[in-house]
Protein backbone atom coordinates (compact mmCIF):
# COMPACT_ATOMS: atom_id res chain seq x y z
CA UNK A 1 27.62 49.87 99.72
CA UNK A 2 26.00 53.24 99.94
CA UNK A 3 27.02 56.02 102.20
CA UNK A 4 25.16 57.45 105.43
CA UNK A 5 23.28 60.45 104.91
CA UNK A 6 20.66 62.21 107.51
CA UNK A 7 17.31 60.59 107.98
CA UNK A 8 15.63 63.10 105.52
CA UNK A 9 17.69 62.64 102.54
CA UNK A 10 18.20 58.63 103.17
CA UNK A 11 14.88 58.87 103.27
CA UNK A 12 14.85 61.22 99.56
CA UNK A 13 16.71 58.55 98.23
CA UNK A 14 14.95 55.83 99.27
CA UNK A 15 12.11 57.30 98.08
CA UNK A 16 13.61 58.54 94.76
CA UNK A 17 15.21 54.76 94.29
CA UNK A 18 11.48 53.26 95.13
CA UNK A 19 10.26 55.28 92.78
CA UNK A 20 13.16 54.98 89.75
CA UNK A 21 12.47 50.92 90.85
CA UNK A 22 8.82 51.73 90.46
CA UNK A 23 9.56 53.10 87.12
CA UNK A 24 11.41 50.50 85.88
CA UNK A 25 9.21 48.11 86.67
CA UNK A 26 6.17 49.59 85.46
CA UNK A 27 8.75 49.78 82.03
CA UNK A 28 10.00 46.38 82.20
CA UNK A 29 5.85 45.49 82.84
CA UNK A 30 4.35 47.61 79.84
CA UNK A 31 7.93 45.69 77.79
CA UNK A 32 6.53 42.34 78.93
CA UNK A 33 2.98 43.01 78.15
CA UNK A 34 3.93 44.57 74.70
CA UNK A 35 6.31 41.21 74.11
CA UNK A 36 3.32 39.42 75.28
CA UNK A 37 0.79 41.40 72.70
CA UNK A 38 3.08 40.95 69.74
CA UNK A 39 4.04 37.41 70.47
CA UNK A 40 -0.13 37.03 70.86
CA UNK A 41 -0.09 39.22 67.66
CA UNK A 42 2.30 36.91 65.89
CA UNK A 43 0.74 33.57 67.52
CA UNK A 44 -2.72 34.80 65.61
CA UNK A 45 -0.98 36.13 62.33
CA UNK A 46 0.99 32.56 62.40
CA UNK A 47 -2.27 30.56 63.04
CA UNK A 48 -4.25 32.74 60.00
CA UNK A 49 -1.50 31.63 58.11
CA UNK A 50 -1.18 28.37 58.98
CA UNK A 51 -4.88 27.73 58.21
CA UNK A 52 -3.90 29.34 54.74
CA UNK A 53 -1.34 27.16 54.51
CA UNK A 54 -3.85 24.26 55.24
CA UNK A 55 -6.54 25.35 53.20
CA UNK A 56 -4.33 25.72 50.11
CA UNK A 57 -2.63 22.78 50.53
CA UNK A 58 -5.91 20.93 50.76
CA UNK A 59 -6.74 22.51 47.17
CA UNK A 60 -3.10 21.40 46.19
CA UNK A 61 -3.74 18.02 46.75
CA UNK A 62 -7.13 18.08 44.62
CA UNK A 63 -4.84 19.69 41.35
CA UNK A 64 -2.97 18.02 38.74
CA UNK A 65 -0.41 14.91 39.61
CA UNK A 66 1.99 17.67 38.05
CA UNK A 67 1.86 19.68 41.26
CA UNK A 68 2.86 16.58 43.74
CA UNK A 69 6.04 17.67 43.90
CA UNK A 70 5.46 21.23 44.97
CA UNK A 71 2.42 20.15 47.48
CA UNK A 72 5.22 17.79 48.84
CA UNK A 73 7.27 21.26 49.17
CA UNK A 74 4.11 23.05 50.75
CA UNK A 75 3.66 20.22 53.19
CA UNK A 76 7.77 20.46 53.88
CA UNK A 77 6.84 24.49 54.17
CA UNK A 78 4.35 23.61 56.32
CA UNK A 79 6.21 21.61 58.69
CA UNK A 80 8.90 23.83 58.94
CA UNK A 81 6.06 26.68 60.27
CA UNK A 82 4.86 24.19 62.82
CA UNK A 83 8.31 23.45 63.80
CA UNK A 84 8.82 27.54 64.10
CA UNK A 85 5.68 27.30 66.18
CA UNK A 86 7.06 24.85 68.47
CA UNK A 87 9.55 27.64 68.70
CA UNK A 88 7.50 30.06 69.56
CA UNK A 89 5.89 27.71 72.39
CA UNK A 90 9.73 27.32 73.58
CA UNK A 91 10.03 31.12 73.35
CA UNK A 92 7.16 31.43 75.43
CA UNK A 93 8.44 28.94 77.68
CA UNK A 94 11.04 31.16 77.97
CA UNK A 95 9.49 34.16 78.26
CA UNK A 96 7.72 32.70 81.70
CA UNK A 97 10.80 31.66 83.29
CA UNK A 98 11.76 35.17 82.01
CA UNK A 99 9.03 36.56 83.92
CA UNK A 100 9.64 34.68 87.02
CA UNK A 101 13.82 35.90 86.83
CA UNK A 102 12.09 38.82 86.25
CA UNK A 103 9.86 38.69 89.98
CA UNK A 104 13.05 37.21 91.29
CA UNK A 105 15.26 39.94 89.84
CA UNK A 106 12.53 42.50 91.21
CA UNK A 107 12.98 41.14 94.60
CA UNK A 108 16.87 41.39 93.86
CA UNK A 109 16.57 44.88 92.54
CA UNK A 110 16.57 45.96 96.42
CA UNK A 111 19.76 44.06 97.24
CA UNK A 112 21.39 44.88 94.33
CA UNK A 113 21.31 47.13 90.88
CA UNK A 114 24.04 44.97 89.65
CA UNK A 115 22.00 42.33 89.46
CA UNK A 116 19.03 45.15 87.67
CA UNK A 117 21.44 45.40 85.24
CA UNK A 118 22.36 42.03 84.32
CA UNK A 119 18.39 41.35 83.72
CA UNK A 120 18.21 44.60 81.23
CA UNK A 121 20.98 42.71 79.39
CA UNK A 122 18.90 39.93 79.74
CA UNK A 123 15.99 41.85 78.37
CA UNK A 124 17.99 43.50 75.51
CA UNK A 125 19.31 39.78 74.26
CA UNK A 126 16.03 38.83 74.39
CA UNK A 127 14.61 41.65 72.58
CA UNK A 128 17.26 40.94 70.21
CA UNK A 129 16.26 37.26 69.68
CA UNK A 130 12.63 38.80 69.23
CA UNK A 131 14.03 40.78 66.44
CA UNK A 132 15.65 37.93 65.38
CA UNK A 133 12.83 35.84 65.26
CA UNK A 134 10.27 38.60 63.60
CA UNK A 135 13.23 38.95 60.61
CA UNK A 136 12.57 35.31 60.30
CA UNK A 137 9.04 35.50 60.00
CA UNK A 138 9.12 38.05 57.73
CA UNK A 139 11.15 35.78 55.66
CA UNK A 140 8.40 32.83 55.79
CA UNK A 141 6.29 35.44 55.26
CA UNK A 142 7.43 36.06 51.78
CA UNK A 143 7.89 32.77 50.92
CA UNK A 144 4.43 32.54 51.70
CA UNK A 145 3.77 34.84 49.43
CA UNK A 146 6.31 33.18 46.65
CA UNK A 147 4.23 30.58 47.68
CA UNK A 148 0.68 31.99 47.00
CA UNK A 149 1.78 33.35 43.98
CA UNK A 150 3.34 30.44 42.53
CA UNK A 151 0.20 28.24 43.38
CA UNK A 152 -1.49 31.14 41.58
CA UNK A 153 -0.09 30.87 38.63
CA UNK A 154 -0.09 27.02 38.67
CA UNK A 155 -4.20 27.61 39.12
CA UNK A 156 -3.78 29.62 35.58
CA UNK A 157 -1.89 27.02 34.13
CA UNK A 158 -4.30 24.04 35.19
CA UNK A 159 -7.51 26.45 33.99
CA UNK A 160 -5.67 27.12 30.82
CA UNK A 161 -4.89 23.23 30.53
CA UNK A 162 -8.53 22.86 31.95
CA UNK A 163 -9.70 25.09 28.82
CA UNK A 164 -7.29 23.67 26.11
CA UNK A 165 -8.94 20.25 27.64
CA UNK A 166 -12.09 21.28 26.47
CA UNK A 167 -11.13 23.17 23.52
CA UNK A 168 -9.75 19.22 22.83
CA UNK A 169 -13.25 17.65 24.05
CA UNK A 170 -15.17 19.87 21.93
CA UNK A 171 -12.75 19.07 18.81
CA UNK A 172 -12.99 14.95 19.37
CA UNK A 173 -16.87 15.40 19.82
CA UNK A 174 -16.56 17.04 16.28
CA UNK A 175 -14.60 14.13 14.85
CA UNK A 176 -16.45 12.04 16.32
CA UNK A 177 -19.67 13.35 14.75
CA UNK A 178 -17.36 13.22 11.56
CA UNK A 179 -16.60 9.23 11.87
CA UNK A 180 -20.41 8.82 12.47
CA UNK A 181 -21.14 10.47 9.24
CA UNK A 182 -18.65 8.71 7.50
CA UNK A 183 -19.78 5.27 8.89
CA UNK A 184 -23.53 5.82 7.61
CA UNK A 185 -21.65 6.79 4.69
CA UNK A 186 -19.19 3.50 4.34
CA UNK A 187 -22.33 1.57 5.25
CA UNK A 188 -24.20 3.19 2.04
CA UNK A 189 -21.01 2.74 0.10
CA UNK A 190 -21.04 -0.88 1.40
CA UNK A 191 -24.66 -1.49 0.24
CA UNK A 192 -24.05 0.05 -3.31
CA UNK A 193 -20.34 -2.26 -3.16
CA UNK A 194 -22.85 -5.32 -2.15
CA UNK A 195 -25.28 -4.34 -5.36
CA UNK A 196 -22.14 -4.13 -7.96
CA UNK A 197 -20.88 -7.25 -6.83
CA UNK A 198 -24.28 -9.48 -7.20
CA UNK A 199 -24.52 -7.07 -10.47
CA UNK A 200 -21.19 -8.26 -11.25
CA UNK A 201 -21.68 -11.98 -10.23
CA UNK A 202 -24.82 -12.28 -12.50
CA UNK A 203 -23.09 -10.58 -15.60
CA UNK A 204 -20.18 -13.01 -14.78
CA UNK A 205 -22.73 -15.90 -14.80
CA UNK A 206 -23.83 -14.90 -18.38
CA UNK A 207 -20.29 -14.21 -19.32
CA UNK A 208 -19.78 -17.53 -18.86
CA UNK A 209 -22.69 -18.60 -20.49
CA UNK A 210 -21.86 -16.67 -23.48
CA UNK A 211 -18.12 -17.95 -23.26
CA UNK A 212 -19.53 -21.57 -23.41
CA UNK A 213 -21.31 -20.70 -26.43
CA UNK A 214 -18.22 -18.77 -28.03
CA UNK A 215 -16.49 -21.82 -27.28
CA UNK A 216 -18.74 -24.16 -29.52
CA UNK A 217 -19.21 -22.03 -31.74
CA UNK A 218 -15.54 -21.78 -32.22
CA UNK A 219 -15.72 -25.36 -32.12
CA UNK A 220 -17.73 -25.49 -35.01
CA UNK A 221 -16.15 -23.03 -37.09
CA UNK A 222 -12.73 -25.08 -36.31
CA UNK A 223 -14.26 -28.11 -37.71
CA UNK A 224 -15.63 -25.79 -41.06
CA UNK A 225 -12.00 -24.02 -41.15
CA UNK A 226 -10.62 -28.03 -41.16
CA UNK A 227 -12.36 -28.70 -43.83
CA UNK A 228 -9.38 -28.24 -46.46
CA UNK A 229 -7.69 -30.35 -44.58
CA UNK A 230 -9.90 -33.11 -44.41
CA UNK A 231 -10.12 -32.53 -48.48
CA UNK A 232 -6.26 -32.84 -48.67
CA UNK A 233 -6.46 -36.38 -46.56
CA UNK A 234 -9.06 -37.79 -48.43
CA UNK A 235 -7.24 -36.77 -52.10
CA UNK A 236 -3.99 -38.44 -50.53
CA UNK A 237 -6.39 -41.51 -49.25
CA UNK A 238 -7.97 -41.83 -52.93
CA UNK A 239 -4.69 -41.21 -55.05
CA UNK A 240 -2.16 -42.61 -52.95
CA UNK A 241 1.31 -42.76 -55.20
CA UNK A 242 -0.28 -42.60 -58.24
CA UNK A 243 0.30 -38.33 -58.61
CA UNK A 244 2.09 -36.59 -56.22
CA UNK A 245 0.30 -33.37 -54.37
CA UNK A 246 1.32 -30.80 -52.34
CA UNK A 247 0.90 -31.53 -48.48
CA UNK A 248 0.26 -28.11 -47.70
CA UNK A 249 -2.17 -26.90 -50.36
CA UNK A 250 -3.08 -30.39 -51.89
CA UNK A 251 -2.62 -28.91 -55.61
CA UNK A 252 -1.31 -30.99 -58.19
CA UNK A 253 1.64 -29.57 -59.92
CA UNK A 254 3.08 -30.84 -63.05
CA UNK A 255 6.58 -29.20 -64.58
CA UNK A 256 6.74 -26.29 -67.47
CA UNK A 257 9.52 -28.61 -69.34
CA UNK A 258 7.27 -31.08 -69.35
CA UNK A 259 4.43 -29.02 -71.19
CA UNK A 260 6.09 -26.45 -72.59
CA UNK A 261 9.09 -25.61 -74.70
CA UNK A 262 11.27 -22.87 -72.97
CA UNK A 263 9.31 -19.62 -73.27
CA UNK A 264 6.53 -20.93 -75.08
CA UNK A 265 2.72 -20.83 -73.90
CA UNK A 266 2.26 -23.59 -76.93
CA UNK A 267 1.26 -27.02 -75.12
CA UNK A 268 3.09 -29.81 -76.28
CA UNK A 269 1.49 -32.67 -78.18
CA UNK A 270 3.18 -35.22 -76.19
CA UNK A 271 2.38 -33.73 -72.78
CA UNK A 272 -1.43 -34.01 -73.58
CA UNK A 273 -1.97 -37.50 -72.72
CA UNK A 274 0.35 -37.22 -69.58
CA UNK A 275 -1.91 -34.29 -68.76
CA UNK A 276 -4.80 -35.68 -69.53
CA UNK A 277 -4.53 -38.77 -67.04
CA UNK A 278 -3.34 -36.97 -64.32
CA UNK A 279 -5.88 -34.25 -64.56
CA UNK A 280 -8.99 -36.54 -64.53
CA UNK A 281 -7.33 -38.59 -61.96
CA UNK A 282 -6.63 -35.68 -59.37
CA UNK A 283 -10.86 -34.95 -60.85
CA UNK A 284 -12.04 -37.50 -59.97
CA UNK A 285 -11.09 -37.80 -56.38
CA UNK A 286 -12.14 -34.28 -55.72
CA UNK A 287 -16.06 -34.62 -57.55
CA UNK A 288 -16.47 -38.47 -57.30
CA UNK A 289 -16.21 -38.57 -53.24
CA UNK A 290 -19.02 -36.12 -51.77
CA UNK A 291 -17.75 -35.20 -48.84
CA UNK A 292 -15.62 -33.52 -50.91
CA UNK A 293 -17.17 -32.19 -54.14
CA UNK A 294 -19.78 -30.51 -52.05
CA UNK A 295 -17.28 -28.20 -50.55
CA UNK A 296 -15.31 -27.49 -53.92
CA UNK A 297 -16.09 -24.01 -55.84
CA UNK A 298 -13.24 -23.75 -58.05
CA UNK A 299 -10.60 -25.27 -59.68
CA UNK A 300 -7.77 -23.56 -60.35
CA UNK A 301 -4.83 -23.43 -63.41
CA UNK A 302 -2.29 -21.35 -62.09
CA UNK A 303 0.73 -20.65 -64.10
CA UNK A 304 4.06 -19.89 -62.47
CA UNK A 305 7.44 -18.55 -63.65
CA UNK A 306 11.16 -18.20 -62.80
CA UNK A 307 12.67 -14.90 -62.01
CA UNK A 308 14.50 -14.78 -65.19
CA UNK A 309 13.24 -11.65 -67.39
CA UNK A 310 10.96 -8.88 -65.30
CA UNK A 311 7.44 -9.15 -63.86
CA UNK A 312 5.12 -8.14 -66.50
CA UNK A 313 6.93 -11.00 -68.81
CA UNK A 314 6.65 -13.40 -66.34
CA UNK A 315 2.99 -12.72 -65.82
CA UNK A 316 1.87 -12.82 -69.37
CA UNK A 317 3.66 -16.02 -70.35
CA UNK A 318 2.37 -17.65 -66.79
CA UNK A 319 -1.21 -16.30 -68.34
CA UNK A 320 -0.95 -17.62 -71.54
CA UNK A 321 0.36 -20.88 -70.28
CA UNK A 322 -2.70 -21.23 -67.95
CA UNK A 323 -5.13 -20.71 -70.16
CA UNK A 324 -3.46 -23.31 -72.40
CA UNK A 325 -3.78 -25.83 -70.63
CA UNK A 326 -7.39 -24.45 -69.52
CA UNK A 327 -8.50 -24.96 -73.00
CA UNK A 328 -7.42 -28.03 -73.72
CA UNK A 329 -8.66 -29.59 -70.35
CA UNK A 330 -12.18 -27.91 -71.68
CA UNK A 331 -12.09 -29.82 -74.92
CA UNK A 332 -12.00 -33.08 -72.81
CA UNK A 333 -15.44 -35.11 -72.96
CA UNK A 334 -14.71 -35.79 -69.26
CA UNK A 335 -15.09 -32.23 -68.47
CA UNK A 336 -18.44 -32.28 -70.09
CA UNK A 337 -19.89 -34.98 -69.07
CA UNK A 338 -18.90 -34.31 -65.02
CA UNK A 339 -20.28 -30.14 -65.92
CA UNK A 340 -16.85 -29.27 -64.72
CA UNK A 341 -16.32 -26.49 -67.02
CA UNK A 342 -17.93 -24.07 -64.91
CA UNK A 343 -15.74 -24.64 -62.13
CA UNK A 344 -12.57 -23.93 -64.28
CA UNK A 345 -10.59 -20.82 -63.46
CA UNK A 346 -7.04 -19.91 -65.06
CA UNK A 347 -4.69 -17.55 -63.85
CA UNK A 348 -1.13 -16.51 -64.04
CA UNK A 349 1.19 -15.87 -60.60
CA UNK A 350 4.77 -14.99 -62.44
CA UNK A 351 7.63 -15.59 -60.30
CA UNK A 352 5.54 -14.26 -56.87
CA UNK A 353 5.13 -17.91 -54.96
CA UNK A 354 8.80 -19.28 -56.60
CA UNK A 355 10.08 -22.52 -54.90
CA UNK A 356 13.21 -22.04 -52.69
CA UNK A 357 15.43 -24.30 -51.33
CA UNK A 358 17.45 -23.47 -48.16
CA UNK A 359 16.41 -19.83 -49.18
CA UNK A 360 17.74 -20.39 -52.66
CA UNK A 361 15.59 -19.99 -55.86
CA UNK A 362 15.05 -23.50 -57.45
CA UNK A 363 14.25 -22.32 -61.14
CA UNK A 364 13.13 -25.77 -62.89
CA UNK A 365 10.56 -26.22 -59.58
CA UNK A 366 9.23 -22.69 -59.67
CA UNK A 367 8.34 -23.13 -63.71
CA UNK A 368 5.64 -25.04 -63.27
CA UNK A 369 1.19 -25.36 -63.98
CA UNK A 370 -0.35 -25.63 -60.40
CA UNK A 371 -4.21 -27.18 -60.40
CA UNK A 372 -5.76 -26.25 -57.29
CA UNK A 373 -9.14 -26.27 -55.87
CA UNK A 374 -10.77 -23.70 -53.92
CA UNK A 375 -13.69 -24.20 -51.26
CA UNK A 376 -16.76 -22.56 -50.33
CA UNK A 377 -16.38 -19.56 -48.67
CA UNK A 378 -13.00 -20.34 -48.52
CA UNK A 379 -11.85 -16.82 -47.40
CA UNK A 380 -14.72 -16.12 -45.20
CA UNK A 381 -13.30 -19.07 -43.18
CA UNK A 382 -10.23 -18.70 -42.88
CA UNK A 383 -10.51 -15.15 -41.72
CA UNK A 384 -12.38 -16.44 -38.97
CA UNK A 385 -10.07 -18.89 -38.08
CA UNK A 386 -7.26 -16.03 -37.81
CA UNK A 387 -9.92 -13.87 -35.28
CA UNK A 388 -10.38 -16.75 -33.31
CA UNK A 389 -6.88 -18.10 -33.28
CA UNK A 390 -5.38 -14.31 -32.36
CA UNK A 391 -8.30 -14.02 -29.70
């Protein structure tokens, strides 16, 4: 393969190529030490980080369940580096049957440079998948880094949710202090609410005392205010058909054309006796019973008109025709004797209470002398009667 020289200068050469091996093999040691150094280097850096790595996934697990599914990520993270680790141990693997090509290539190197050659290609691939493998770092280096930062910031968000949790604590204890205060309150407001309502029960109690009273006494003044009416029955009782009253009032009404000529106040001579029975006969069953006479007051003439001719007519000759007949009923001995004179009132109505039929004026009905009586406190009663009846 080589050429034949002179002992001196084959032995140059061999000299010169022991020490170029030399050389290069002190180079290809300081390039396996320095591969071994920064794979050590890298091993170390690795294992720093991968006790990072643990530590903060051991705080990830303690945060919020809102972080699961980037600790899940960490942990996939994490797995990945240990599977780049298991690399690494490969590489290294490597690396020593590297080194032991390498002592066989060294004791090749004297039979052959060819085969020198082929082992720095060797070297410069593997240099090259050292490079290759350091780029990759570098890139799970900075997603570390992402990493670290993005578990920082989730640490700001879960102290700012921490301090927004207590900002919330503080505000329900508040509240809460609130509802207290309004309870005691409630209670008091129950207690007064408790008070009103016995208050109320006991004025209840003596409203319906009072009612019960209002209620007789109503009663009572129902059986004074009935009193006409039980006059009315007893003059039908006592007179039966013998003179016709009014159901309503219980007056006794006799006809103008029977007393009087037409516009005359002049009582006719032959109405007198007519007159004169019926009025001592309607009399007498209002003074003779006593549960009567001792409610009468007065007894009243009224004179009433037709609407024929205007008011002020009507009035005077309804006057004039009461007090006709007032006078002549006071020049009966019956009226003296009895003291009923005192009791006698006249009075003239003109055509105000006319009699109509199916809302028609009936003239001969509404000329007419009405004798009425009127009770004690007559008024008085019947005002009451129209309280209690509207209440």
């Amino acid at each position: 393969m080589f050429k034949k020289k002179s002992n001196s200068s084959e032995t140059n050469f061999w000299i010169s190529y022991a020490d170029l091996m030399a050389g290069l093999l002190f180079v290809f040691i300081l390039l396996i030490g320095a591969i071994v150094v920064k794979s050590g280097i890298i091993r170390e850096e690795l294992h720093k980080k991968e006790n990072i790595l643990n530590t903060q996934e051991e705080v990830l697990n303690e945060q919020e369940n809102t972080l699961d599914e980037q600790s899940d990520h960490l942990i996939d993270l994490s797995q990945s580096i240990a599977i780049k680790n298991d690399e690494i141990n490969k590489l290294r693997n490597l690396l020593a049957k590297r080194e032991e090509s390498l002592q066989q290539s060294e004791e090749k190197l004297v039979v052959s440079s060819n085969s020198l050659k082929l082992k720095s290609e060797e070297l410069n691939n593997l240099n090259q998948l050292l490079l290759a493998q350091n780029t990759k770092i570098d890139d799970y280096s900075e997603h570390i880094i992402l990493l670290q930062n993005l578990t920082k910031e989730q640490n700001e968000t879960i102290h700012n949710s921490s301090n927004n949790l207590e900002k919330y604590k503080n505000k329900i204890l508040l509240l809460s202090n609130e509802l207290t205060q309004k309870d005691a309150s409630m209670k008091l407001n129950e207690e007064k609410l408790l008070k009103l309502l016995q208050a109320t029960q006991e004025k209840q109690t003596k409203y319906d005392t009072l009612l019960a009273q209002l209620q007789a006494k109503k009663a009572k003044i129902k059986s004074l205010t009935g009193i006409k009416l039980k006059v009315i029955a007893e003059l039908k009782s006592s007179l039966g058909k013998k003179i016709n009253i009014d159901k309503k009032n219980g007056s006794l009404r006799l006809a103008s054309n029977i007393l009087f000529d037409k516009g005359s106040a002049v009582l006719k001579e032959s109405s007198k006796a007519e007159l004169k029975a019926n009025f001592i006969e309607y009399i007498s069953a209002l003074i003779e019973n006593k549960s009567i006479s001792e409610h009468i007051d007065k007894i009243i003439i009224e004179g009433h008109s037709d609407s024929d001719g205007s008011y002020l007519y009507n009035l005077n000759l309804s006057q004039k025709r009461a007090f006709a007949v007032m006078n002549y009923l006071l020049t009966l001995d019956y009226i003296k004797r009895n003291n009923i004179q005192e009791k006698l009132v006249a009075s003239g109505r003109s055509y105000l209470d006319a009699i109509k039929v199916n809302g028609v004026e009936d003239k001969d009905a509404s000329r007419r002398i009405e004798v009425k009586f009127r009770l004690k406190n007559e008024d008085a009663m019947y005002e009451i009667e129209r309280i209690l009846d509207a209440n």
